[in-house]
Protein backbone atom coordinates (compact mmCIF):
# COMPACT_ATOMS: atom_id res chain seq x y z
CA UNK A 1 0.00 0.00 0.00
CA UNK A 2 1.18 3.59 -0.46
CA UNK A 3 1.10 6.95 1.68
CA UNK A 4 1.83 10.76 -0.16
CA UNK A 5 3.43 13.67 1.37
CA UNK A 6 4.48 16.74 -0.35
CA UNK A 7 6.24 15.37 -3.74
CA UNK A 8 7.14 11.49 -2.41
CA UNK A 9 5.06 8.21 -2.19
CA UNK A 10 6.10 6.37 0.63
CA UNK A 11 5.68 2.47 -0.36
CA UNK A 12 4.92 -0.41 1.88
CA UNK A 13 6.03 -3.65 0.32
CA UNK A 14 7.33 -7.06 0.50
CA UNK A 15 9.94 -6.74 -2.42
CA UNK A 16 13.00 -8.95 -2.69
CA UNK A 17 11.68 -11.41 0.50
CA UNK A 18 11.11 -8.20 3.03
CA UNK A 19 8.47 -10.52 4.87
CA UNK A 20 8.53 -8.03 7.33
CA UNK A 21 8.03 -5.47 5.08
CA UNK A 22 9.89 -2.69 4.49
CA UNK A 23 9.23 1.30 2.85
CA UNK A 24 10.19 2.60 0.01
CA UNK A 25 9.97 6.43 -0.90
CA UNK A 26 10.65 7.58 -4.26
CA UNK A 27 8.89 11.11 -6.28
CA UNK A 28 5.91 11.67 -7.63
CA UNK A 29 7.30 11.47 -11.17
CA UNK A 30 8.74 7.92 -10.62
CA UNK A 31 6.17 5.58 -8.86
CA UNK A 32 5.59 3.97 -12.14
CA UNK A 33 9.16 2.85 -12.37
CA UNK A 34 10.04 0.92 -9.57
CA UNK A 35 13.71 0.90 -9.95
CA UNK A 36 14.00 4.82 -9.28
CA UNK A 37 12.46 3.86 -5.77
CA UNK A 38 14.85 3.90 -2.61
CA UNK A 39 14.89 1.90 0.28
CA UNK A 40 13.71 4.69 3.17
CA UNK A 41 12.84 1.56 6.08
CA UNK A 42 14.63 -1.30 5.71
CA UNK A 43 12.49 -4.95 6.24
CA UNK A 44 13.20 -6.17 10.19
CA UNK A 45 13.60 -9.50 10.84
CA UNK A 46 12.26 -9.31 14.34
CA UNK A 47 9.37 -6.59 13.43
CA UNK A 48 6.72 -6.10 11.23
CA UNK A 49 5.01 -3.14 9.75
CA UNK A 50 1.45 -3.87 10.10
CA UNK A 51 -0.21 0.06 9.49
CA UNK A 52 1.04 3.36 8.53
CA UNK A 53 -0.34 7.08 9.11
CA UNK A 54 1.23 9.64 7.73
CA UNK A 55 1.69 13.51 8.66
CA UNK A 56 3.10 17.08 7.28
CA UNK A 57 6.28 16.12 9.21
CA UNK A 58 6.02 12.57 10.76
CA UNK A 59 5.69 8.79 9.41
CA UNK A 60 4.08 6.63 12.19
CA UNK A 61 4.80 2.96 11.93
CA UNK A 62 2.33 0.34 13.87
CA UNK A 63 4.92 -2.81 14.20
CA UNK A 64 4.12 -5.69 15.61
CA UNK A 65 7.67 -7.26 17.69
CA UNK A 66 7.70 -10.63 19.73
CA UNK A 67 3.75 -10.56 19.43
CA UNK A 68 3.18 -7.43 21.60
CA UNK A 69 2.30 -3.90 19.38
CA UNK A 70 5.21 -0.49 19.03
CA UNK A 71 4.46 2.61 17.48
CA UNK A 72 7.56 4.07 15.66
CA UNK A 73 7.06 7.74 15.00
CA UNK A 74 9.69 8.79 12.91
CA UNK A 75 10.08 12.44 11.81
CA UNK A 76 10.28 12.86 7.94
CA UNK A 77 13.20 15.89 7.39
CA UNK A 78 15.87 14.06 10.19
CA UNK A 79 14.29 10.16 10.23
CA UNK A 80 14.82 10.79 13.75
CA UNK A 81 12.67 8.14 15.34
CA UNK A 82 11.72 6.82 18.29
CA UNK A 83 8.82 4.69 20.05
CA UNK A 84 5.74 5.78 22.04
CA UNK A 85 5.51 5.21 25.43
CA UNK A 86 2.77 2.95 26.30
CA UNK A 87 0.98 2.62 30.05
CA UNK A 88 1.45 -0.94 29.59
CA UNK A 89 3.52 -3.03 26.66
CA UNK A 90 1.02 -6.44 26.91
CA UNK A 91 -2.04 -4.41 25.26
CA UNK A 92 -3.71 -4.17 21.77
CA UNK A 93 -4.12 -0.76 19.85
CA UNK A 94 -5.91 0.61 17.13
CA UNK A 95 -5.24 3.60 15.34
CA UNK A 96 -7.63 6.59 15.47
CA UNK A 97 -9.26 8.26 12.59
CA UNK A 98 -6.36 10.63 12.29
CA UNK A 99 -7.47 12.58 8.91
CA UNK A 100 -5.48 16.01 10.10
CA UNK A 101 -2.66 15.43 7.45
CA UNK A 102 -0.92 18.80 9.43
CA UNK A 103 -1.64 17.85 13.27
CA UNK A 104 1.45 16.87 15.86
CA UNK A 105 -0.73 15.03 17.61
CA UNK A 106 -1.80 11.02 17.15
CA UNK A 107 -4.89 9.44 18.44
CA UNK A 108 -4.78 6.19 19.25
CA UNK A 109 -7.16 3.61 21.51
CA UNK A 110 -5.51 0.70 23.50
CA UNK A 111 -7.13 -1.97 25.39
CA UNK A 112 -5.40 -4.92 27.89
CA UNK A 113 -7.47 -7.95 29.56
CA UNK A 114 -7.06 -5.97 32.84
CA UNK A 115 -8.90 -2.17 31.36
CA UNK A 116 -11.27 -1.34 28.80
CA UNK A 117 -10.40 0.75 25.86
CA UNK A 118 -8.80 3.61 26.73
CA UNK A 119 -8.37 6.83 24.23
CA UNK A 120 -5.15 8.61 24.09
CA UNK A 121 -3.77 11.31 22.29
CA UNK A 122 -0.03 11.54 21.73
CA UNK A 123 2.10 15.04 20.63
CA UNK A 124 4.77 13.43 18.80
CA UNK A 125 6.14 17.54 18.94
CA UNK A 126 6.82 17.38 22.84
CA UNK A 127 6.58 13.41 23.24
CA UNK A 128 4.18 13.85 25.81
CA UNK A 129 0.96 11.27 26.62
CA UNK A 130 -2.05 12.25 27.02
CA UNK A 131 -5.78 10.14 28.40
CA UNK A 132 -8.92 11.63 26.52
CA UNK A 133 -11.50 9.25 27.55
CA UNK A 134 -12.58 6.05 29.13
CA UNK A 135 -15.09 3.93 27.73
CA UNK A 136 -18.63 4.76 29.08
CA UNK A 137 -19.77 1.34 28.19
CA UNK A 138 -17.70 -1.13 30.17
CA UNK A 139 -16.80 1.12 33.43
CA UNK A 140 -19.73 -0.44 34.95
CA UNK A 141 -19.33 -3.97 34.33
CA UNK A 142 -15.57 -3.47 34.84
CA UNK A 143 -16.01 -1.69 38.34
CA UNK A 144 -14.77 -4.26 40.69
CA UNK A 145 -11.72 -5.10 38.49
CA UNK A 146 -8.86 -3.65 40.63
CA UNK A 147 -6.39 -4.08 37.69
CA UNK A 148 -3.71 -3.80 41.18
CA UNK A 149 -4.38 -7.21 42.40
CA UNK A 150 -3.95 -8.89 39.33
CA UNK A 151 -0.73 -9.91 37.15
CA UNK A 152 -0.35 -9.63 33.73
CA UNK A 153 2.60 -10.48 31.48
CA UNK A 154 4.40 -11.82 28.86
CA UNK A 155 6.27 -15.05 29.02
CA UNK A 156 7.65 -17.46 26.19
CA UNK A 157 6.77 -20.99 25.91
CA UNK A 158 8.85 -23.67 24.10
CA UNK A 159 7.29 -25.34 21.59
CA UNK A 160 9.72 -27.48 19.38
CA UNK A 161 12.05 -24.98 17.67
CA UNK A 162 10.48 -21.56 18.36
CA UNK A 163 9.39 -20.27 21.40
CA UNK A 164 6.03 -18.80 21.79
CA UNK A 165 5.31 -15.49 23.28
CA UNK A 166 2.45 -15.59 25.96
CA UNK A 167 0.49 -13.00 27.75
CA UNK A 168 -1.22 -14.53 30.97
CA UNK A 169 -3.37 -12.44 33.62
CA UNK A 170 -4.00 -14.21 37.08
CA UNK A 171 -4.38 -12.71 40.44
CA UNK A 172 -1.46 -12.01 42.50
CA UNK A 173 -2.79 -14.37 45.43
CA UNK A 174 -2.20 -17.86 43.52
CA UNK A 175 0.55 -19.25 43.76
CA UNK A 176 1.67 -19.63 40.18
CA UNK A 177 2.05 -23.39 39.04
CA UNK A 178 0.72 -26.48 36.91
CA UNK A 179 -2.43 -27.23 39.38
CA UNK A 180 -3.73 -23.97 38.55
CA UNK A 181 -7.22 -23.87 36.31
CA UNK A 182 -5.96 -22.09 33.33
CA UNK A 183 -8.19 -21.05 29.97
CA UNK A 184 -5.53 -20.95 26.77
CA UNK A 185 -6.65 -19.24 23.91
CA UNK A 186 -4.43 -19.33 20.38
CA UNK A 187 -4.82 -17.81 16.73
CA UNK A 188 -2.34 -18.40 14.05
CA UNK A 189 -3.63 -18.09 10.98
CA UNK A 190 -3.10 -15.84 7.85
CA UNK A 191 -0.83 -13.75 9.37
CA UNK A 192 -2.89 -12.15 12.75
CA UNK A 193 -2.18 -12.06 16.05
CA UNK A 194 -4.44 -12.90 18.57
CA UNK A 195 -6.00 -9.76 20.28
CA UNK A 196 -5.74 -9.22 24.34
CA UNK A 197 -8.45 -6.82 24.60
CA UNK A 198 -10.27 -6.35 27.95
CA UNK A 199 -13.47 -8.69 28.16
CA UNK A 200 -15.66 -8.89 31.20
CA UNK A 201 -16.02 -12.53 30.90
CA UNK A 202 -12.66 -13.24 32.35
CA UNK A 203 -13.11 -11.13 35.61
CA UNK A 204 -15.12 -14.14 37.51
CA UNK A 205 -12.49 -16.51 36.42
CA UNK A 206 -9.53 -14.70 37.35
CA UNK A 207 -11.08 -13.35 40.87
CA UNK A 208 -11.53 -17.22 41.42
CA UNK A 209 -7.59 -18.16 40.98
CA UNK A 210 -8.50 -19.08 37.23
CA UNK A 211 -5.08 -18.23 34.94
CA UNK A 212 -5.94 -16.91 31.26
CA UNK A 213 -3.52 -17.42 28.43
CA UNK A 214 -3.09 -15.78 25.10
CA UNK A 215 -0.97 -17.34 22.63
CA UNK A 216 0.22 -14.71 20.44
């Protein structure tokens, strides 16, 4: 897929075995010839583009690295980058609307097993973090969820030759081991990651000394 700013296309593609994918920027008057294009991000081979916005003076990369999400802003006239802060890294995160093609600022909503969707707004100017809004829906059926008394984390599981990153929430009063109840949930198909959003259904389970898994 392709972004524009100012006289460049900025190209997201898998050329030459970047399965990671990688971005190529090139001018206007040569998109139709791709070997005038030039290699602006190289592919990673521990982290994957999965989204792009684009800004007056920043790229934002959504990568996805050892199953848990980054956001890579990286300023266009220095390619200066670095990564947004996150309240927690074991979360899930969607990208706002973000149709202000001249705005410092980048919306984004993030989620964990432990708290509902949460909306933030980040100045990628000043680097600063800020909370816009709560979700109205859930705070009720999430009120006795003391996110405090409960552990969440990433861990990695052997399995043959690759090990397996996994999130698991349980409350901090267990102690941890094999002859705990535990619920494992996995998705690995076509590409996607299983999502660790926040779901009320869990909260009985893990107030009860239940362990939830998420095989990413």
């Amino acid at each position: 897929y392709i972004e524009h700013c100012e006289d460049s296309f900025y190209i997201i593609t898998n050329e030459n075995g970047a399965d990671n994918l990688k971005i190529m920027k090139t001018k206007d008057k040569n998109i139709i010839d791709p070997s005038l294009w030039d290699e602006y991000i190289p592919s990673s081979p521990s982290s994957k583009i999965e989204d792009t916005d684009i800004f007056s003076k920043y790229i934002v990369l959504y990568r996805r690295e050892d199953g848990l999400p980054k956001i890579q802003i990286i300023e266009l006239s220095t390619k200066e980058s670095h990564i947004l802060p996150l309240p927690s890294p074991v979360c899930t995160l969607f990208p706002g609307a973000n149709l202000d093609f001249n705005n410092n600022r980048l919306r984004i909503s993030y989620s964990t097993p432990l708290e509902p969707e949460e909306t933030y707004e980040y100045d990628m100017s000043s680097r600063l973090l800020f909370h816009l809004r709560s979700s109205p829906f859930l705070l009720s059926s999430s009120a006795k969820l003391n996110k405090n008394d409960y552990v969440l984390e990433q861990i990695h599981v052997n399995s043959g030759d690759v090990d397996v990153p996994l999130t698991i929430a349980h409350h901090k009063s267990i102690s941890f081991s094999s002859n705990n109840p535990m619920i494992l949930k996995g998705y690995g198909a076509y590409g996607h990651n299983l999502q660790t959003t926040f779901s009320v259904n869990i909260i009985s389970l893990l107030s009860r000394g239940w362990v939830i898994g998420w095989a990413l």
